[in-house]
PDB file of N, CA and C in Angstrom:
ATOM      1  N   UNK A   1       5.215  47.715  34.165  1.00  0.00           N
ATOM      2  CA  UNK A   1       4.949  47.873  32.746  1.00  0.00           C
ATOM      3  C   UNK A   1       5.869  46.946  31.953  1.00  0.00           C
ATOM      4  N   UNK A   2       5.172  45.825  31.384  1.00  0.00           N
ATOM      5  CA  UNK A   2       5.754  45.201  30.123  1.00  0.00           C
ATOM      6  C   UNK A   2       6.637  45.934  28.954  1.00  0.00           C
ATOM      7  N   UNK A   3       7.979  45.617  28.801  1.00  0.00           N
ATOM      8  CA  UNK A   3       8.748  46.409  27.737  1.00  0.00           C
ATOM      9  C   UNK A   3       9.280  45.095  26.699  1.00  0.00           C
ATOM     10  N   UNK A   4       8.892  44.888  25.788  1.00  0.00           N
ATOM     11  CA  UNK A   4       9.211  44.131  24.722  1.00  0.00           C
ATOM     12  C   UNK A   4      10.039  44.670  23.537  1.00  0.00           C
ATOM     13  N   UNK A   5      11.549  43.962  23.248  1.00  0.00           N
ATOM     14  CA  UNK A   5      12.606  44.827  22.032  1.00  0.00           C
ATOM     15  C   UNK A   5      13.021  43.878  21.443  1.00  0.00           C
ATOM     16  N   UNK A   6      12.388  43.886  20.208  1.00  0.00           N
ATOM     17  CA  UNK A   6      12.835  43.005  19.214  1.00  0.00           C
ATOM     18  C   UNK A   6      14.160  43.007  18.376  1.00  0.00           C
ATOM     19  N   UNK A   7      14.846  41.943  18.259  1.00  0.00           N
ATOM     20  CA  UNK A   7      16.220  42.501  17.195  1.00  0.00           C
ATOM     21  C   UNK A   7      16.185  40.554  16.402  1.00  0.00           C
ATOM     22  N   UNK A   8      17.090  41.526  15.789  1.00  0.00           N
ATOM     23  CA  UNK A   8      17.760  39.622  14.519  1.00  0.00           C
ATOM     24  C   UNK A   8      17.458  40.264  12.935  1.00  0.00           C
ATOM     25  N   UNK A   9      16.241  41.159  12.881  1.00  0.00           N
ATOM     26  CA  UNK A   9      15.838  41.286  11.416  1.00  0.00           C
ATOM     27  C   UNK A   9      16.891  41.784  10.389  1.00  0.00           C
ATOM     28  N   UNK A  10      16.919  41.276   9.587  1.00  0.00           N
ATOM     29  CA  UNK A  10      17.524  41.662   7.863  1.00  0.00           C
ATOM     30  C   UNK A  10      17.428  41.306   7.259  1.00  0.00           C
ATOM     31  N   UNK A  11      18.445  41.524   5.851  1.00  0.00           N
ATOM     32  CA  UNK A  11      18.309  41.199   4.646  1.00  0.00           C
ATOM     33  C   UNK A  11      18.792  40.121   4.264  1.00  0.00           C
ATOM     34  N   UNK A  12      18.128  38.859   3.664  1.00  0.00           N
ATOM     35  CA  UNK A  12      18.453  37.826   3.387  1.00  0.00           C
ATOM     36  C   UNK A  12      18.064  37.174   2.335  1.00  0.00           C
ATOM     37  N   UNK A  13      18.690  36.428   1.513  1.00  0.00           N
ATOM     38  CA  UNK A  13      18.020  35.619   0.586  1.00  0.00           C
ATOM     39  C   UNK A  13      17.291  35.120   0.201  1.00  0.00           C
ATOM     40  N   UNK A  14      16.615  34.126  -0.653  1.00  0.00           N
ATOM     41  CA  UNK A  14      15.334  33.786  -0.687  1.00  0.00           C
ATOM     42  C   UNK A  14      15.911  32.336  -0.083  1.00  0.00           C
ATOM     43  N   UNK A  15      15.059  31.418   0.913  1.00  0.00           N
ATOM     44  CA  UNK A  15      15.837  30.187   0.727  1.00  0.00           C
ATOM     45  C   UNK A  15      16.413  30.103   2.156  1.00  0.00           C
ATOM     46  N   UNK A  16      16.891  31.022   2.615  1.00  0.00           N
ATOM     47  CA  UNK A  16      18.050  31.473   3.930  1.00  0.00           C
ATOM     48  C   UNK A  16      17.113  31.664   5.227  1.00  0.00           C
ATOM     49  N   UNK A  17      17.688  31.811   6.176  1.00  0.00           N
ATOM     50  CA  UNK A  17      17.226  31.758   7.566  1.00  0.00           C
ATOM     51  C   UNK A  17      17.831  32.898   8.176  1.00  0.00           C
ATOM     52  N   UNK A  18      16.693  33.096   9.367  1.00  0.00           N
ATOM     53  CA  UNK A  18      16.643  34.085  10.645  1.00  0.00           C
ATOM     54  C   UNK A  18      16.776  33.691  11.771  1.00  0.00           C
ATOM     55  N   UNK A  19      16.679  34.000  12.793  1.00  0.00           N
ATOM     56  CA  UNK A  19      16.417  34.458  14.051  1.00  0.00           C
ATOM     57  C   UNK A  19      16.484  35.604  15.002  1.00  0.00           C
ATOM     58  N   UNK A  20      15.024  35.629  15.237  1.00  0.00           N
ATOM     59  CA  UNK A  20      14.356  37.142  15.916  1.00  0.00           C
ATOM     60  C   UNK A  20      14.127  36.484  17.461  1.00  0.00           C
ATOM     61  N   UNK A  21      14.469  37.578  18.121  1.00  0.00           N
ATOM     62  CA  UNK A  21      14.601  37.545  19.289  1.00  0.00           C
ATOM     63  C   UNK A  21      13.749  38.406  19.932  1.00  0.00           C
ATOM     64  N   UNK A  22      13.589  38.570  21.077  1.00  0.00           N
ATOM     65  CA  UNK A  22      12.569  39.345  21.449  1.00  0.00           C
ATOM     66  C   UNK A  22      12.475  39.381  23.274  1.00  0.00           C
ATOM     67  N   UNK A  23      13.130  40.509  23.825  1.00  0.00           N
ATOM     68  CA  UNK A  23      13.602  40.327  24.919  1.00  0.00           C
ATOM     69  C   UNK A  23      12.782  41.098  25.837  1.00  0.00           C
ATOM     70  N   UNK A  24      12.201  40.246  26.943  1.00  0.00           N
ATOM     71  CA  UNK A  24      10.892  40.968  27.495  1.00  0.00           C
ATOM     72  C   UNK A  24      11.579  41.215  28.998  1.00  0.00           C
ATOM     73  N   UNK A  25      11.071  42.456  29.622  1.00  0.00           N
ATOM     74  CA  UNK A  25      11.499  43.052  30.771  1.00  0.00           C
ATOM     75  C   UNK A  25      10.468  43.717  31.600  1.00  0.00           C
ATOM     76  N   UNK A  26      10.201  43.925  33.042  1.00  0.00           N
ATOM     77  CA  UNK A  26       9.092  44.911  33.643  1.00  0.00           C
ATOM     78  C   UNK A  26       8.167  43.893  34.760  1.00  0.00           C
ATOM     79  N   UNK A  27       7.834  42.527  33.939  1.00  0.00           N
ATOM     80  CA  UNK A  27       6.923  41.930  34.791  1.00  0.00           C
ATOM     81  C   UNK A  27       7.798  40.105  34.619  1.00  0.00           C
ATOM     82  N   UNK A  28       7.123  39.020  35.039  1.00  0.00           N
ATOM     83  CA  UNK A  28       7.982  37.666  35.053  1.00  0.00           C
ATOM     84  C   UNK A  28       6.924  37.322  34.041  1.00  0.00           C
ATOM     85  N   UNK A  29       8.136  36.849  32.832  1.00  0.00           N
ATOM     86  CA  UNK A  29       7.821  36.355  31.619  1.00  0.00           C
ATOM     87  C   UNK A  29       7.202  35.113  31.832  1.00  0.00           C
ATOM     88  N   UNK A  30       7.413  34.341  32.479  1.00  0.00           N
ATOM     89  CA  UNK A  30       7.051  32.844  32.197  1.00  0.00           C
ATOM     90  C   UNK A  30       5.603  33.041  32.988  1.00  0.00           C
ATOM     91  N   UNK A  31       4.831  33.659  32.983  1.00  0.00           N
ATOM     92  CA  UNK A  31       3.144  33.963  33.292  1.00  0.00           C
ATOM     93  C   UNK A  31       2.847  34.690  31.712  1.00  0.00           C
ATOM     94  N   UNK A  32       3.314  35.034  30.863  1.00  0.00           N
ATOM     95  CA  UNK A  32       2.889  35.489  30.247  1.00  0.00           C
ATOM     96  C   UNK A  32       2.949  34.779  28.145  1.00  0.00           C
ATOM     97  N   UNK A  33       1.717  34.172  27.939  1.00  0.00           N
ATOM     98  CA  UNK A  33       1.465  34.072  26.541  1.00  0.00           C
ATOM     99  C   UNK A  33       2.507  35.021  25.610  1.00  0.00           C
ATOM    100  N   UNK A  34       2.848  34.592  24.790  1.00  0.00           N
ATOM    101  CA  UNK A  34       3.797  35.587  23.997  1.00  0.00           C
ATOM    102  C   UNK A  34       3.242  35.215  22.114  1.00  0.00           C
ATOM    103  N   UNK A  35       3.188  36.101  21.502  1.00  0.00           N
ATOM    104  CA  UNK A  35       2.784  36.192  20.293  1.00  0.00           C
ATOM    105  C   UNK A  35       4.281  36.841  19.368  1.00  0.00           C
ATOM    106  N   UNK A  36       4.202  36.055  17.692  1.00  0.00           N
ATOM    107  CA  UNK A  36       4.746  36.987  16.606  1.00  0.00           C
ATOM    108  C   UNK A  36       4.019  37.444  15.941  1.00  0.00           C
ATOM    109  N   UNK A  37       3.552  38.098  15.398  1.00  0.00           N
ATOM    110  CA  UNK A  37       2.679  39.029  13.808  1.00  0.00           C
ATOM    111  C   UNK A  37       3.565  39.387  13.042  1.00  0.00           C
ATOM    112  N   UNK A  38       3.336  39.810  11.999  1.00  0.00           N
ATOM    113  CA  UNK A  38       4.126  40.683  11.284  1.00  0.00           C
ATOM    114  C   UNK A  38       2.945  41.635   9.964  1.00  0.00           C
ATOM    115  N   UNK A  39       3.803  42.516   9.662  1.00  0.00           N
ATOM    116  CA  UNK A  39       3.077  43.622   8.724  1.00  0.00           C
ATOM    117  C   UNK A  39       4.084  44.056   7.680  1.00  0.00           C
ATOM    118  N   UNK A  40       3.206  43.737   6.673  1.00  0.00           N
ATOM    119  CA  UNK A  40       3.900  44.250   5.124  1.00  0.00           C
ATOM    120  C   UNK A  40       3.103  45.407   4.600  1.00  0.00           C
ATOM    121  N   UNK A  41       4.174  45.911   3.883  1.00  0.00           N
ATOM    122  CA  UNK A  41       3.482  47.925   3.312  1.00  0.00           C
ATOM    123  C   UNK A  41       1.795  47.219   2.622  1.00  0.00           C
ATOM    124  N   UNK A  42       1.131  48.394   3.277  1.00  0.00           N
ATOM    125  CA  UNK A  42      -0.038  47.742   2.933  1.00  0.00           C
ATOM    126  C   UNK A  42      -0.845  47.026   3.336  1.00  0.00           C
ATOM    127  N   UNK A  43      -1.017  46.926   4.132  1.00  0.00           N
ATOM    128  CA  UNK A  43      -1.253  45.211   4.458  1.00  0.00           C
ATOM    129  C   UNK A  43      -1.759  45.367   5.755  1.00  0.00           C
ATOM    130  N   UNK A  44      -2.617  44.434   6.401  1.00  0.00           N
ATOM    131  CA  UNK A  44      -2.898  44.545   8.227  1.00  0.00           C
ATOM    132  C   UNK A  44      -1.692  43.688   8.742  1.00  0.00           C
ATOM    133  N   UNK A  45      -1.971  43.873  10.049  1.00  0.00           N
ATOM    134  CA  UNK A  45      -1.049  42.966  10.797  1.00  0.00           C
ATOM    135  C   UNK A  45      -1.410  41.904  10.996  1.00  0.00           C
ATOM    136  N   UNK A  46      -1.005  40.755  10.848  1.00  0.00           N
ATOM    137  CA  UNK A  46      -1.406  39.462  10.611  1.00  0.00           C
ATOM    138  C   UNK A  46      -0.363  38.185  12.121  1.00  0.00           C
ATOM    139  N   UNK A  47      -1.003  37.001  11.943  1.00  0.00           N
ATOM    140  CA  UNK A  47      -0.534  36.557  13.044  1.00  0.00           C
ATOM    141  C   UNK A  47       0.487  35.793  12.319  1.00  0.00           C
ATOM    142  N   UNK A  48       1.967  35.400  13.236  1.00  0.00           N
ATOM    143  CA  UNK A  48       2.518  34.223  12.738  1.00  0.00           C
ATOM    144  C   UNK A  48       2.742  33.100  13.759  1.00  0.00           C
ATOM    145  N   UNK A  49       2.985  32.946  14.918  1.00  0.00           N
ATOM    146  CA  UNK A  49       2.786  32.361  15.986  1.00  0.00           C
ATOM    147  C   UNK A  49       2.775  32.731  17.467  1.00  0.00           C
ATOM    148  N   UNK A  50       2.304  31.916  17.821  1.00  0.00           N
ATOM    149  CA  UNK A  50       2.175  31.932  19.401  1.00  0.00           C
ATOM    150  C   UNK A  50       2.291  30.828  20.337  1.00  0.00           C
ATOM    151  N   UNK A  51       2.971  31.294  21.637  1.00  0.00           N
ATOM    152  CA  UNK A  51       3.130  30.231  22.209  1.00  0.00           C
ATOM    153  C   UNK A  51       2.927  30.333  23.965  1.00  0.00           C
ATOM    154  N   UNK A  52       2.525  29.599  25.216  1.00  0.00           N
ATOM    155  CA  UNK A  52       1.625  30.376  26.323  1.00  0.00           C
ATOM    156  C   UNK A  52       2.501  29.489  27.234  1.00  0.00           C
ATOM    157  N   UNK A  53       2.816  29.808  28.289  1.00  0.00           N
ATOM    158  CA  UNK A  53       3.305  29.394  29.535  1.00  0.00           C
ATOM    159  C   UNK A  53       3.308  27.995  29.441  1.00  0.00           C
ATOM    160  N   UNK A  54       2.507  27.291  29.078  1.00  0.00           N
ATOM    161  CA  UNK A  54       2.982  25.894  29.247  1.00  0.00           C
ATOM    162  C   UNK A  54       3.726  25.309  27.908  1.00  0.00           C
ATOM    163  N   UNK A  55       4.437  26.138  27.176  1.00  0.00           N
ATOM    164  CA  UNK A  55       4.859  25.874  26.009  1.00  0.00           C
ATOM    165  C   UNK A  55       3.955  24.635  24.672  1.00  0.00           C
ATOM    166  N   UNK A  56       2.867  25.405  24.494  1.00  0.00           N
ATOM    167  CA  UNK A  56       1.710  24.980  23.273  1.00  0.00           C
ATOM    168  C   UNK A  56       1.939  26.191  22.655  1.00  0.00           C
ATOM    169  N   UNK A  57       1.964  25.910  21.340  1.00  0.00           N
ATOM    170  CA  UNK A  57       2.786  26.306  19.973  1.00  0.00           C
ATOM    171  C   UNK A  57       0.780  26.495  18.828  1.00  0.00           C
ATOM    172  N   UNK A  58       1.261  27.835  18.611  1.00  0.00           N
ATOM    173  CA  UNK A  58       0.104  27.315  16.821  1.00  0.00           C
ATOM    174  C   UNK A  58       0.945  28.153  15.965  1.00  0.00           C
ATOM    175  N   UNK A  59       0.585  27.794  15.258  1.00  0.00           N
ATOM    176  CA  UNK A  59       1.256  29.112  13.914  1.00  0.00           C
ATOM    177  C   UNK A  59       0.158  29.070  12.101  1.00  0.00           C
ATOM    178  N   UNK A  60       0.484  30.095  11.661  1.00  0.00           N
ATOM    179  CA  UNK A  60      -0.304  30.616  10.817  1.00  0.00           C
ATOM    180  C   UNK A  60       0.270  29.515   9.179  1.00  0.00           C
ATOM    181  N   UNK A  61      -1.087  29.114   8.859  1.00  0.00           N
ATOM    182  CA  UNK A  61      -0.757  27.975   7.884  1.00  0.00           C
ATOM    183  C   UNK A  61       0.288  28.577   6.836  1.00  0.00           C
ATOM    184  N   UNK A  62       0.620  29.835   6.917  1.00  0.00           N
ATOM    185  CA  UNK A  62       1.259  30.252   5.950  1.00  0.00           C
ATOM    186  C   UNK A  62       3.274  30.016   6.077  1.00  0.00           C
ATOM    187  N   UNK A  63       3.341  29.641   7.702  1.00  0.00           N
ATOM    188  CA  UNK A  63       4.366  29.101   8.371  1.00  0.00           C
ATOM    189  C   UNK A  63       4.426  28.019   8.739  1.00  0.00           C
ATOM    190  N   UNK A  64       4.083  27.351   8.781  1.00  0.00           N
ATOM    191  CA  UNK A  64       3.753  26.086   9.134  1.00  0.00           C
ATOM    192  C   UNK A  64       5.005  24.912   8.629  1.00  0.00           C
ATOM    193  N   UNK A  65       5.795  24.232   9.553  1.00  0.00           N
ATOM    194  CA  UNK A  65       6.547  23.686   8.882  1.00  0.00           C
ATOM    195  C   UNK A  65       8.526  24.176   8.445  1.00  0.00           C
ATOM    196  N   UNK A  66       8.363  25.778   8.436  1.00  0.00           N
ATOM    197  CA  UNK A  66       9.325  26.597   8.421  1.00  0.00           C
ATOM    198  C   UNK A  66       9.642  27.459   9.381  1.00  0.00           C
ATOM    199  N   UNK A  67       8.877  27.959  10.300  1.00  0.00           N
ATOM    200  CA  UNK A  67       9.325  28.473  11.661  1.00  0.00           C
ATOM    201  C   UNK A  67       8.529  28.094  12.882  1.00  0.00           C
ATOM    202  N   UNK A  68       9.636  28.425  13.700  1.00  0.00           N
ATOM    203  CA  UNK A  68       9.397  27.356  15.153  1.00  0.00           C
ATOM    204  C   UNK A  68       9.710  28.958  15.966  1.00  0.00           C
ATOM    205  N   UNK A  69       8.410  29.062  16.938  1.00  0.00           N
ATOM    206  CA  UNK A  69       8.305  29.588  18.200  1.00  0.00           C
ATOM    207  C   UNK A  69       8.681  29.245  19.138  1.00  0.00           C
ATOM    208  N   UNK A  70      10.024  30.095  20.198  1.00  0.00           N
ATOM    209  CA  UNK A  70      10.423  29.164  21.319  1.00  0.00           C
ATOM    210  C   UNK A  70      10.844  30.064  22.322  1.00  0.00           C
ATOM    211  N   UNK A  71      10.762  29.938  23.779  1.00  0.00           N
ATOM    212  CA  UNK A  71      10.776  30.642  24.687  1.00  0.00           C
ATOM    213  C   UNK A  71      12.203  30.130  25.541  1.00  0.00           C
ATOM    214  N   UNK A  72      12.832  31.042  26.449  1.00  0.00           N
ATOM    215  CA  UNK A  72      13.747  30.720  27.141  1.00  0.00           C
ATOM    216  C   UNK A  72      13.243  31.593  28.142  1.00  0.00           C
ATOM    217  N   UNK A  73      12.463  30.901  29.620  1.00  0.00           N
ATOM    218  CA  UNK A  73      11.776  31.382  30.410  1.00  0.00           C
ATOM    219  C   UNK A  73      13.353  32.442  31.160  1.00  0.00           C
ATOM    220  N   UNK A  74      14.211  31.356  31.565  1.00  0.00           N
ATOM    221  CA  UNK A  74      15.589  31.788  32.202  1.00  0.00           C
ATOM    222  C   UNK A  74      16.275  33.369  31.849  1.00  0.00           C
ATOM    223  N   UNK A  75      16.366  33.235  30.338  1.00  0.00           N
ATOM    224  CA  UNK A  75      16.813  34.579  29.521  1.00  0.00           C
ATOM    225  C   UNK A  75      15.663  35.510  29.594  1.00  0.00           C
ATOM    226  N   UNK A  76      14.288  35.655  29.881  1.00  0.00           N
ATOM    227  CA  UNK A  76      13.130  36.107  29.614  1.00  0.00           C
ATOM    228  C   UNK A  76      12.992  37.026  28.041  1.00  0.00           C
ATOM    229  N   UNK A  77      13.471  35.896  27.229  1.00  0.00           N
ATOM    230  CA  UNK A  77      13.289  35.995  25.666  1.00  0.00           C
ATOM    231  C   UNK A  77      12.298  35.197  24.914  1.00  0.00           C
ATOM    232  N   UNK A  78      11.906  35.730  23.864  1.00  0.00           N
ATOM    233  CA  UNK A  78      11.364  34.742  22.808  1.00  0.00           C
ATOM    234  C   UNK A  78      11.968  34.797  21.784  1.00  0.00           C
ATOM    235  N   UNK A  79      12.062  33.902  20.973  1.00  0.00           N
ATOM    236  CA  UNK A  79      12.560  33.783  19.830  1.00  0.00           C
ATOM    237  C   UNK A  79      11.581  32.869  18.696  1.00  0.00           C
ATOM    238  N   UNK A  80      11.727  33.327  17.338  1.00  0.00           N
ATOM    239  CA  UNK A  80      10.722  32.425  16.061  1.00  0.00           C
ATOM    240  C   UNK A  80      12.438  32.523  15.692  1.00  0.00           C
ATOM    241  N   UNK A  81      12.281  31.208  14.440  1.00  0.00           N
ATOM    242  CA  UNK A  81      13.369  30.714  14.313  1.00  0.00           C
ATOM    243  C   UNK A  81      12.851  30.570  12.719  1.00  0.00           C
ATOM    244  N   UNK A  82      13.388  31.381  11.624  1.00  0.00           N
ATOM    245  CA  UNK A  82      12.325  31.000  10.088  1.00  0.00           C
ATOM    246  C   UNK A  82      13.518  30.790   9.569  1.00  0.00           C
ATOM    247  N   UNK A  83      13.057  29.578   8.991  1.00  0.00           N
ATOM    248  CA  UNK A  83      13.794  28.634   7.769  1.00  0.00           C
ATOM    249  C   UNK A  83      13.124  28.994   6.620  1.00  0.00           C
ATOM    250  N   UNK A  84      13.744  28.654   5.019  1.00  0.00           N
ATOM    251  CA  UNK A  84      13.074  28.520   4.312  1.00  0.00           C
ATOM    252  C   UNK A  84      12.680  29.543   3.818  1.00  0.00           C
ATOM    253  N   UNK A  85      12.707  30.781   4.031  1.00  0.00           N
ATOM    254  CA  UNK A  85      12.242  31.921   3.601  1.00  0.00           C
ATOM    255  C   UNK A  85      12.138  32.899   2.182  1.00  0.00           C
ATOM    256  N   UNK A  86      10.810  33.008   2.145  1.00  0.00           N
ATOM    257  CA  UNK A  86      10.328  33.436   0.520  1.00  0.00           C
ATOM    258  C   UNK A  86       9.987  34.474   0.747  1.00  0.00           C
ATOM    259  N   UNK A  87      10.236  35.496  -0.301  1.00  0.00           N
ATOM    260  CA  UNK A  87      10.101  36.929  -0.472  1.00  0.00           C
ATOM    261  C   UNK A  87       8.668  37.757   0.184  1.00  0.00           C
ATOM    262  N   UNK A  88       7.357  36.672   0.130  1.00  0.00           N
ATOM    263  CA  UNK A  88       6.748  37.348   0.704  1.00  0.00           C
ATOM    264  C   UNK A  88       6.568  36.657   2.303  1.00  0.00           C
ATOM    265  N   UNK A  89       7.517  36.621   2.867  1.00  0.00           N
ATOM    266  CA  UNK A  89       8.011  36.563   4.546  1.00  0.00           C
ATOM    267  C   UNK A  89       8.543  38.118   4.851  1.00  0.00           C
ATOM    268  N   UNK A  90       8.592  39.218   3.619  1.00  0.00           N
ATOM    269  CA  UNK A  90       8.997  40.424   4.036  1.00  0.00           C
ATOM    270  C   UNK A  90       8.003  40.825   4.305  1.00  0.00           C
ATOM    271  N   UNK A  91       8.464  41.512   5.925  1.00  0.00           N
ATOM    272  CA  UNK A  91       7.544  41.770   6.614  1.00  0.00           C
ATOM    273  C   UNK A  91       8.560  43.022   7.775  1.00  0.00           C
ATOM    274  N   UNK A  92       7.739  43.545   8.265  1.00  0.00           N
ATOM    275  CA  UNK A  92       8.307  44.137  10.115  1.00  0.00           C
ATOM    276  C   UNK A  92       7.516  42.773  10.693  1.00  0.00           C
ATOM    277  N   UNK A  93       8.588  42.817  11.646  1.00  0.00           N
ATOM    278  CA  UNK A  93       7.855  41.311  12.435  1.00  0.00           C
ATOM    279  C   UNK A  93       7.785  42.463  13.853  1.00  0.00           C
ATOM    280  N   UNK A  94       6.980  41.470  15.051  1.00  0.00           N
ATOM    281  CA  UNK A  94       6.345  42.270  16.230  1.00  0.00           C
ATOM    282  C   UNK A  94       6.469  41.051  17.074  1.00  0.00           C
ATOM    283  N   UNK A  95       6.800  41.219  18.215  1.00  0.00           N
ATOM    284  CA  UNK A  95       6.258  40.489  19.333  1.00  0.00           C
ATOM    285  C   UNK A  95       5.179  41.009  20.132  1.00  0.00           C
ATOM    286  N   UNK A  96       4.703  40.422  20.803  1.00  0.00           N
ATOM    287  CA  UNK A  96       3.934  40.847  21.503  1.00  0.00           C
ATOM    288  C   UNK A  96       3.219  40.113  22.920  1.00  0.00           C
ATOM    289  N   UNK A  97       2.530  40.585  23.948  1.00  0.00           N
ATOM    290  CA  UNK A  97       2.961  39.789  25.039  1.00  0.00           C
ATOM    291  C   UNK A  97       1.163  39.709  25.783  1.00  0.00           C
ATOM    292  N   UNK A  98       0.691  38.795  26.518  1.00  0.00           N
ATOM    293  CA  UNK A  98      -0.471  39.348  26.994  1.00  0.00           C
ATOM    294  C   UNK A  98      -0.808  38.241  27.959  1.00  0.00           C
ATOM    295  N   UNK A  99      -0.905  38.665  29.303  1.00  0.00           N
ATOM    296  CA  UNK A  99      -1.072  37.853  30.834  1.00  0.00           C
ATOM    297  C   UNK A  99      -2.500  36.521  30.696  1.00  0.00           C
ATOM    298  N   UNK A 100      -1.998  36.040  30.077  1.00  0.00           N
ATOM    299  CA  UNK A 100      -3.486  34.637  29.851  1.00  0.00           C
ATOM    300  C   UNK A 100      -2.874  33.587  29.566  1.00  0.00           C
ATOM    301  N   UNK A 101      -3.074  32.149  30.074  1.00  0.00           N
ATOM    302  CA  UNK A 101      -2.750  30.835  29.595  1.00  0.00           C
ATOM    303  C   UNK A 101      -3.060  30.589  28.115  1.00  0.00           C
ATOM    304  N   UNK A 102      -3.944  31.160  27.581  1.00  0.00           N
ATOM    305  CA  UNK A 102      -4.531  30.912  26.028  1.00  0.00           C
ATOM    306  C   UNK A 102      -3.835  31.233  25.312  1.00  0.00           C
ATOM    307  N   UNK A 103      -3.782  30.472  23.833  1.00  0.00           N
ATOM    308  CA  UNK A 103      -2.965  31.041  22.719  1.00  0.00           C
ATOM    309  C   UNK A 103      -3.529  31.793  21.815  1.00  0.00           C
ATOM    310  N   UNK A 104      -3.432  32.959  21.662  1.00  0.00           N
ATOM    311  CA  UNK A 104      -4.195  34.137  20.991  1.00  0.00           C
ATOM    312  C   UNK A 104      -4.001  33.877  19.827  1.00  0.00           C
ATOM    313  N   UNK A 105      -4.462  34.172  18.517  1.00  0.00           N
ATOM    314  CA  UNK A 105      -3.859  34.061  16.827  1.00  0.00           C
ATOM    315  C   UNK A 105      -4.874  35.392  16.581  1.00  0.00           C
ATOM    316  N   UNK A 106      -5.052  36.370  17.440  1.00  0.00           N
ATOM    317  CA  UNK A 106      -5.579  38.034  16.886  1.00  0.00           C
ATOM    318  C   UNK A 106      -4.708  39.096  17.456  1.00  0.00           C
ATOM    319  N   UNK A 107      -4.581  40.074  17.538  1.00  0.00           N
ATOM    320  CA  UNK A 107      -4.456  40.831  17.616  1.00  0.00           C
ATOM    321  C   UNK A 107      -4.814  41.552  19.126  1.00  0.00           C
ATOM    322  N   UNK A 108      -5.253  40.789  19.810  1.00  0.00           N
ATOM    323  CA  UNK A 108      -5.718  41.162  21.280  1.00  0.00           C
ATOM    324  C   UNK A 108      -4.461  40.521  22.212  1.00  0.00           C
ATOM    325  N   UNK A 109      -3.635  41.524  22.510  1.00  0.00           N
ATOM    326  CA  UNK A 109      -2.078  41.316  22.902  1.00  0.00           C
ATOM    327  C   UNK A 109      -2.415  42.710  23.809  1.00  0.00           C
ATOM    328  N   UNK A 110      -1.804  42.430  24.923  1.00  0.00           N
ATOM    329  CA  UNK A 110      -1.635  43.663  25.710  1.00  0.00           C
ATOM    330  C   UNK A 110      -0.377  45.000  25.412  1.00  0.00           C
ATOM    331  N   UNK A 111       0.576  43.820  25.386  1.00  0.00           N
ATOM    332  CA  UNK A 111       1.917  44.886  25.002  1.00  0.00           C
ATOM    333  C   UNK A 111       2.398  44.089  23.434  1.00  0.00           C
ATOM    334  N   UNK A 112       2.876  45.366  23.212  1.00  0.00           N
ATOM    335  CA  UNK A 112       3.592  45.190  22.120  1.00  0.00           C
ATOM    336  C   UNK A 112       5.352  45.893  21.520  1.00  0.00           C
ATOM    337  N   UNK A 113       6.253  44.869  21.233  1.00  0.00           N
ATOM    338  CA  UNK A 113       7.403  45.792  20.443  1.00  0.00           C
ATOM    339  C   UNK A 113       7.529  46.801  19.335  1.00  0.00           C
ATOM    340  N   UNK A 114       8.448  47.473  19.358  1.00  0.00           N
ATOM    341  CA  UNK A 114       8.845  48.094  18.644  1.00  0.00           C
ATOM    342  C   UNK A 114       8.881  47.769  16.810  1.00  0.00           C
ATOM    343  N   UNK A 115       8.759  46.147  16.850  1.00  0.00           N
ATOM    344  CA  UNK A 115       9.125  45.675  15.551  1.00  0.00           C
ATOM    345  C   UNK A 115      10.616  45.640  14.732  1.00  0.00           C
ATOM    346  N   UNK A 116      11.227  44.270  14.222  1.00  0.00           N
ATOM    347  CA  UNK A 116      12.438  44.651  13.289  1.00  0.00           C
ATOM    348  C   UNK A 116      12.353  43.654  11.865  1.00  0.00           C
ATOM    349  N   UNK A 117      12.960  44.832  11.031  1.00  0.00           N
ATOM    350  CA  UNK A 117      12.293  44.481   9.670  1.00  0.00           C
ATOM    351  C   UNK A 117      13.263  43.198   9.024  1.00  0.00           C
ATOM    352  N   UNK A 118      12.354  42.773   8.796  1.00  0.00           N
ATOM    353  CA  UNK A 118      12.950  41.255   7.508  1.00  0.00           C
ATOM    354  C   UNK A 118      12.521  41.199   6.414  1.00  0.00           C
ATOM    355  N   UNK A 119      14.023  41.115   5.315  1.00  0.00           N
ATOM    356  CA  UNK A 119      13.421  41.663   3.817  1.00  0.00           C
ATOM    357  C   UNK A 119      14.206  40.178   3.505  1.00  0.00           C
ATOM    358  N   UNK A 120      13.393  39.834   2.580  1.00  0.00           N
ATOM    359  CA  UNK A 120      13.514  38.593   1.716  1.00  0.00           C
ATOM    360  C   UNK A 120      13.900  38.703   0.093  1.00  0.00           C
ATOM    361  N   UNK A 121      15.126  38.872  -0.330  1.00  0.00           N
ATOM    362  CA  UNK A 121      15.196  39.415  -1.577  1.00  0.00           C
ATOM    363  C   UNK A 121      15.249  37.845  -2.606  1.00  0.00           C
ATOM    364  N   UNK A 122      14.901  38.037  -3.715  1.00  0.00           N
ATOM    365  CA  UNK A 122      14.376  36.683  -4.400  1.00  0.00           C
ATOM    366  C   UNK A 122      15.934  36.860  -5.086  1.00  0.00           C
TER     367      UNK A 122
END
């Protein structure tokens, strides 16, 4: 069983930077596609990037340019790396994990974290 635990999230400025981590355990990471989403009050869960065993990258035009998806097969972590960050980047962010070479941008993820929250104060 896939166990995915996200940490890095808080409170930060408008303007200022993160890094979320996301530490996967149970099965060997480097077979497995890895996804971020995130969800604001209200709101569905939406995609922000993804990235699949052979390290191919997409991300959601709304990131584009300001955070970078990146894997450390060795550590069996992922990490998004957001620069630049504007108030509505507040979000719970999610990893999420799912056994396919393809890069998913839905919601069809096998496992999923716990989520940790990132607030963007203006």
């Amino acid at each position: 069983q896939v166990q995915l635990v996200e940490s890095g999230g808080e409170l930060v400025q408008a303007g200022g930077s993160l890094r979320l981590a996301c530490a996967f355990s149970g099965r060997t990471f480097s077979y497995y596609a890895m996804g971020w989403f995130r969800q604001a009050p209200g709101k569905e869960r939406e995609f922000v990037a993804a990235i699949n065993r052979i390290f191919n990258t997409r991300y959601a035009d709304s990131v584009k340019g300001r955070f970078t998806i990146s894997r450390d097969n060795a550590k069996n972590t992922l990490y998004l790396q957001m620069n630049s960050l504007i108030p509505e980047d507040t979000a719970v962010y999610y990893c999420a994990a799912v056994g396919t070479l393809v890069l998913i941008t839905t919601t069809h993820y096998d496992y999923w974290g716990q989520g940790t929250q990132v607030t963007v104060s203006s």
